[in-house]
Protein backbone atom coordinates (compact mmCIF):
# COMPACT_ATOMS: atom_id res chain seq x y z
CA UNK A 1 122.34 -19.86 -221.09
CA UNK A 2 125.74 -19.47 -220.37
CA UNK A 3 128.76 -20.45 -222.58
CA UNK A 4 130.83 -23.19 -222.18
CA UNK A 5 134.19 -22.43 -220.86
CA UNK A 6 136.57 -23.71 -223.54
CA UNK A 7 138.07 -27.21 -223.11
CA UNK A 8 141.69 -27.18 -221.35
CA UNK A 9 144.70 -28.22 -222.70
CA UNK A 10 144.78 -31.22 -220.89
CA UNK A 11 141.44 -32.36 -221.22
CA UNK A 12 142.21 -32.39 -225.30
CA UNK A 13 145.10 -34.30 -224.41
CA UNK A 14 142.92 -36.77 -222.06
CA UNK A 15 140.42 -36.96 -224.77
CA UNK A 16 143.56 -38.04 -227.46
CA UNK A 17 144.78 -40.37 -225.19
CA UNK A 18 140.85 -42.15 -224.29
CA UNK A 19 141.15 -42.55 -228.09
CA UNK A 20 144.55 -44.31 -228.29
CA UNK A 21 144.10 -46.73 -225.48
CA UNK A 22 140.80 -47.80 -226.39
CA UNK A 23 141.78 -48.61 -229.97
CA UNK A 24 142.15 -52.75 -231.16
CA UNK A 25 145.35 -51.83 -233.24
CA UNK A 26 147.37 -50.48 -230.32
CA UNK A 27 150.20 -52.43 -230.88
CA UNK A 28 150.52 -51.24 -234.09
CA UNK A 29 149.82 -48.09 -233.04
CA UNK A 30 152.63 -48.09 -230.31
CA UNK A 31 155.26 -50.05 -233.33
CA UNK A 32 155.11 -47.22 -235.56
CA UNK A 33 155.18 -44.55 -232.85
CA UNK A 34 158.11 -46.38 -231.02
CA UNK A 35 159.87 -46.73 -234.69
CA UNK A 36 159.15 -42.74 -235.10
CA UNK A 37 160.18 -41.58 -231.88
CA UNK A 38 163.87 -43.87 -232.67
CA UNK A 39 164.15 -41.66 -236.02
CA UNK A 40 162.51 -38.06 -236.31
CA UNK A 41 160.29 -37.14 -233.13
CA UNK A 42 162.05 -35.46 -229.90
CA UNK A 43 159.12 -36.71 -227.80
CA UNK A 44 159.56 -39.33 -224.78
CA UNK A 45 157.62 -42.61 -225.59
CA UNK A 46 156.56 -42.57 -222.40
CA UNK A 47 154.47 -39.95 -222.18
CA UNK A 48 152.39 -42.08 -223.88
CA UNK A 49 153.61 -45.72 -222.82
CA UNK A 50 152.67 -44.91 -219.15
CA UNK A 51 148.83 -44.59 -219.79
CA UNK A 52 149.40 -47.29 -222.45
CA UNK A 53 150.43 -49.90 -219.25
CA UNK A 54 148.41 -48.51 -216.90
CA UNK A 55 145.59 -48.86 -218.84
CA UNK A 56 146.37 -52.51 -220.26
CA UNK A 57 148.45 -54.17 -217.65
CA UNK A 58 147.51 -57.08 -218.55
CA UNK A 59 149.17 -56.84 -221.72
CA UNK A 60 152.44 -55.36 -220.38
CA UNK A 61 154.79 -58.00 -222.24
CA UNK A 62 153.05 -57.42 -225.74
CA UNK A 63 153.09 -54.20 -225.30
CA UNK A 64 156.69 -53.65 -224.41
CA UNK A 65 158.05 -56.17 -226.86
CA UNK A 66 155.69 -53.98 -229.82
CA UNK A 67 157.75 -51.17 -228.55
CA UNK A 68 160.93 -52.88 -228.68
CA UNK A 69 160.41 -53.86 -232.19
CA UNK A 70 159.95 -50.45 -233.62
CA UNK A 71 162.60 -48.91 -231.82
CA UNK A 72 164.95 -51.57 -233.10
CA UNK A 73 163.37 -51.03 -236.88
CA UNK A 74 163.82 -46.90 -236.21
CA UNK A 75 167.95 -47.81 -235.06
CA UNK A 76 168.17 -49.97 -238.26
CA UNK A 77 166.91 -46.91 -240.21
CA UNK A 78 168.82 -44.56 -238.65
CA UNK A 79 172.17 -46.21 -238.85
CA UNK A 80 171.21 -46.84 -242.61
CA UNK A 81 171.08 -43.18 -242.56
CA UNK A 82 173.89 -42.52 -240.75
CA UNK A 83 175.85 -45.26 -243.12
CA UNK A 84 174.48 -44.38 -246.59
CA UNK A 85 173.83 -40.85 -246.21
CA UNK A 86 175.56 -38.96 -243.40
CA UNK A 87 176.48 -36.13 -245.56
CA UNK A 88 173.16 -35.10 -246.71
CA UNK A 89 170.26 -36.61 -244.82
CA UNK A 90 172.17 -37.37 -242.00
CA UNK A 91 173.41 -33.59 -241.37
CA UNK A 92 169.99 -32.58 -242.10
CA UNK A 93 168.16 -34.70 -239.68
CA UNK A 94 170.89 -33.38 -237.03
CA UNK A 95 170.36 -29.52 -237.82
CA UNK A 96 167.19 -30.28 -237.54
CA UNK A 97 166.77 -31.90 -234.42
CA UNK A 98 169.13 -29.76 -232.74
CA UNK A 99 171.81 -32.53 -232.56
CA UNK A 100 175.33 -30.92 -233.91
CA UNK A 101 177.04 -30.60 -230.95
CA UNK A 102 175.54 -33.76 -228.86
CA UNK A 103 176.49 -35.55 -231.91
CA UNK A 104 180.64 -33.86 -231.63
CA UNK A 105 180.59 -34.62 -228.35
CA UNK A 106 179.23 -38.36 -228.65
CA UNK A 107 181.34 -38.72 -231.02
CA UNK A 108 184.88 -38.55 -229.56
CA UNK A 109 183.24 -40.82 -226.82
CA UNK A 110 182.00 -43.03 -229.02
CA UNK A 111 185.46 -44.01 -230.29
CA UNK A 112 187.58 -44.58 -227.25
CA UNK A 113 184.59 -47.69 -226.28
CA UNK A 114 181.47 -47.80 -229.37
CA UNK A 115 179.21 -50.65 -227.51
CA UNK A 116 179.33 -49.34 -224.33
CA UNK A 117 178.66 -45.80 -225.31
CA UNK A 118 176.06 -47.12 -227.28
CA UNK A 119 174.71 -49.13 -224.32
CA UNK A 120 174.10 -46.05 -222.46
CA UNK A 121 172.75 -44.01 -224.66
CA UNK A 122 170.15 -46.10 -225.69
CA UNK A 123 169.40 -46.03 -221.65
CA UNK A 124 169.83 -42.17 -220.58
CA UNK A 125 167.91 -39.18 -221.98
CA UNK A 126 170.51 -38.74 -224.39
CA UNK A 127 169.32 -38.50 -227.69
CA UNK A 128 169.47 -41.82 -229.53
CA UNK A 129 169.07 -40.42 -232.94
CA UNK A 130 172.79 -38.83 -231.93
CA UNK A 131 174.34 -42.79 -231.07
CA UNK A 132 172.61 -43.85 -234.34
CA UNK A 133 173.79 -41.64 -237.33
CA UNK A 134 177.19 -41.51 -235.50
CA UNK A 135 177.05 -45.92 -235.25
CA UNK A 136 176.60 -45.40 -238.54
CA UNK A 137 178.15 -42.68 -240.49
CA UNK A 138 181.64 -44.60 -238.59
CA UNK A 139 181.10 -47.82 -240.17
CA UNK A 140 180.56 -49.21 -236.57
CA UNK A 141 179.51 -53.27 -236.72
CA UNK A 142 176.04 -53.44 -237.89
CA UNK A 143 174.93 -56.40 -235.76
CA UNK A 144 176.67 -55.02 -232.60
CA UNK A 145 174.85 -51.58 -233.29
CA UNK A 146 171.69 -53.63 -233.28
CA UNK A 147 172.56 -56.17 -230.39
CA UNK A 148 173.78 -52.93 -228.32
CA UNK A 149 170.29 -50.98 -228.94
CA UNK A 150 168.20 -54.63 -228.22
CA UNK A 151 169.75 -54.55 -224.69
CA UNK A 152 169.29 -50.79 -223.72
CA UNK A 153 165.98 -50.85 -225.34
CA UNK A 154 165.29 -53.93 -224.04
CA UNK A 155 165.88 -52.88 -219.82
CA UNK A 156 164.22 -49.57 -220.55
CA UNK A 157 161.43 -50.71 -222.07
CA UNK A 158 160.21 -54.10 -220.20
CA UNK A 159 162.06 -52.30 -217.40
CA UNK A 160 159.04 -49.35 -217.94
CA UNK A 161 156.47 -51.84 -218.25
CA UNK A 162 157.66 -53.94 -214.76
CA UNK A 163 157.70 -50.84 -212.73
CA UNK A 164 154.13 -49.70 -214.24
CA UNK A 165 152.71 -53.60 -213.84
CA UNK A 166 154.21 -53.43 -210.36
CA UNK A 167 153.53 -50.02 -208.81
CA UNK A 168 150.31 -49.10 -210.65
CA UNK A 169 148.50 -46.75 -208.91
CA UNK A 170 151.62 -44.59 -207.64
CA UNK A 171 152.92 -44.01 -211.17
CA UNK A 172 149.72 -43.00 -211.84
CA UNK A 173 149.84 -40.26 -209.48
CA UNK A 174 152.80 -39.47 -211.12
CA UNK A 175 151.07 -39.16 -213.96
CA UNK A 176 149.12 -37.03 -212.92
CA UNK A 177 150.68 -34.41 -211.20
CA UNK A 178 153.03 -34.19 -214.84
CA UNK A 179 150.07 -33.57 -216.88
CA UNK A 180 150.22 -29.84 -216.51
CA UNK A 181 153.33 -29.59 -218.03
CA UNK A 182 153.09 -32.59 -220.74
CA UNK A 183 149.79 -32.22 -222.12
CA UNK A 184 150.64 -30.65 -224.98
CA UNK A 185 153.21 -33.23 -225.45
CA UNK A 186 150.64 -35.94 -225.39
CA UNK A 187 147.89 -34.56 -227.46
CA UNK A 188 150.90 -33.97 -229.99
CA UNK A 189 151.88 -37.70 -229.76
CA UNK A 190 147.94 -38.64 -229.37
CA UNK A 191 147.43 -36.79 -232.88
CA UNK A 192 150.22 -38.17 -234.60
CA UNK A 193 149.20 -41.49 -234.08
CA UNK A 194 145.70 -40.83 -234.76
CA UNK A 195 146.32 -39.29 -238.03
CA UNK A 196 148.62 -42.55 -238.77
CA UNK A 197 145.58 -44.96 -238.02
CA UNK A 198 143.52 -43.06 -240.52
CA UNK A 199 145.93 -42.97 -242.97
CA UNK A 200 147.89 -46.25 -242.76
């Protein structure tokens, strides 16, 4: 009898994922991985919000407004950070991360026009770790901080979850033809949140 051939990346990855979306806590699940992903993981939530929809459209406002929540819990964090402890923790999470120079840059941006700059980072790929430690670590308002990452959040997020509700099968396509190149991403993500099911 022959062998079997050794399980592809992505198939681990679809296996993770069959696992996460056919859990009953996946709104917790998708809080604590939204409020991760705000704070210490350079991983899109989407790779694993787009199955997430797709697979429980029906749910597409609980599920957003669980994301929403633990981003905005991650910002609070992370401006605490940013506030509290910018010279140790803070500086630490940005050599870490990669951040040193996205953070200089955002910087001098961020104070010629804070809530706007905030507004769009919390919208484009760029880091949002970066917007807030430096929110933060500047004594920027608290409650505009938080009002500025509940909007950007907000679009991007329910915004996600409209398009997915919407379109369906065609971002599934998508999907699919990114798989190649983001399985490892997802089974990362997929194991992470696994681990903190267990464990939690």
């Amino acid at each position: 009898m022959n062998p079997k051939p050794p399980k592809s990346d992505n198939a681990q990855a679809n296996k993770w994922l069959e696992r996460i979306l056919d859990s009953n806590h996946i709104l917790w699940m998708i809080f604590v991985l939204s409020m991760l992903e705000a704070t210490i993981i350079p991983v899109p939530l989407e790779l694993v919000l787009i199955p997430l929809l797709l697979h429980e459209r029906e749910r597409w406002f609980a599920i957003a407004t669980a994301t929403l929540a633990g981003c905005l819990v991650g910002a609070a964090i992370g401006y605490s950070i940013g506030y509290f402890l910018f010279d140790s923790v803070g500086q630490w999470a940005l050599s870490l991360l990669g951040y040193e120079q996205a953070f200089a840059e955002f910087s001098s941006e961020f104070k010629s026009d804070g809530f706007v700059t905030l507004l769009l980072v919390g919208i484009t790929p760029i880091p949002f770790q970066v917007g807030m430690l430096t929110a933060g670590s500047t004594g920027y308002s608290f409650m505009l901080f938080m009002f500025a990452a509940f909007i950007a959040r907000g679009i991007r997020y329910y915004g996600l979850a409209l398009l997915v509700n919407w379109l369906g099968e065609r971002v599934l396509s998508w999907w699919q033809e990114q798989q190649k190149q983001l399985g490892w991403g997802v089974l990362v993500v997929g194991l992470l949140i696994y681990l903190l099911v267990i464990f939690v």
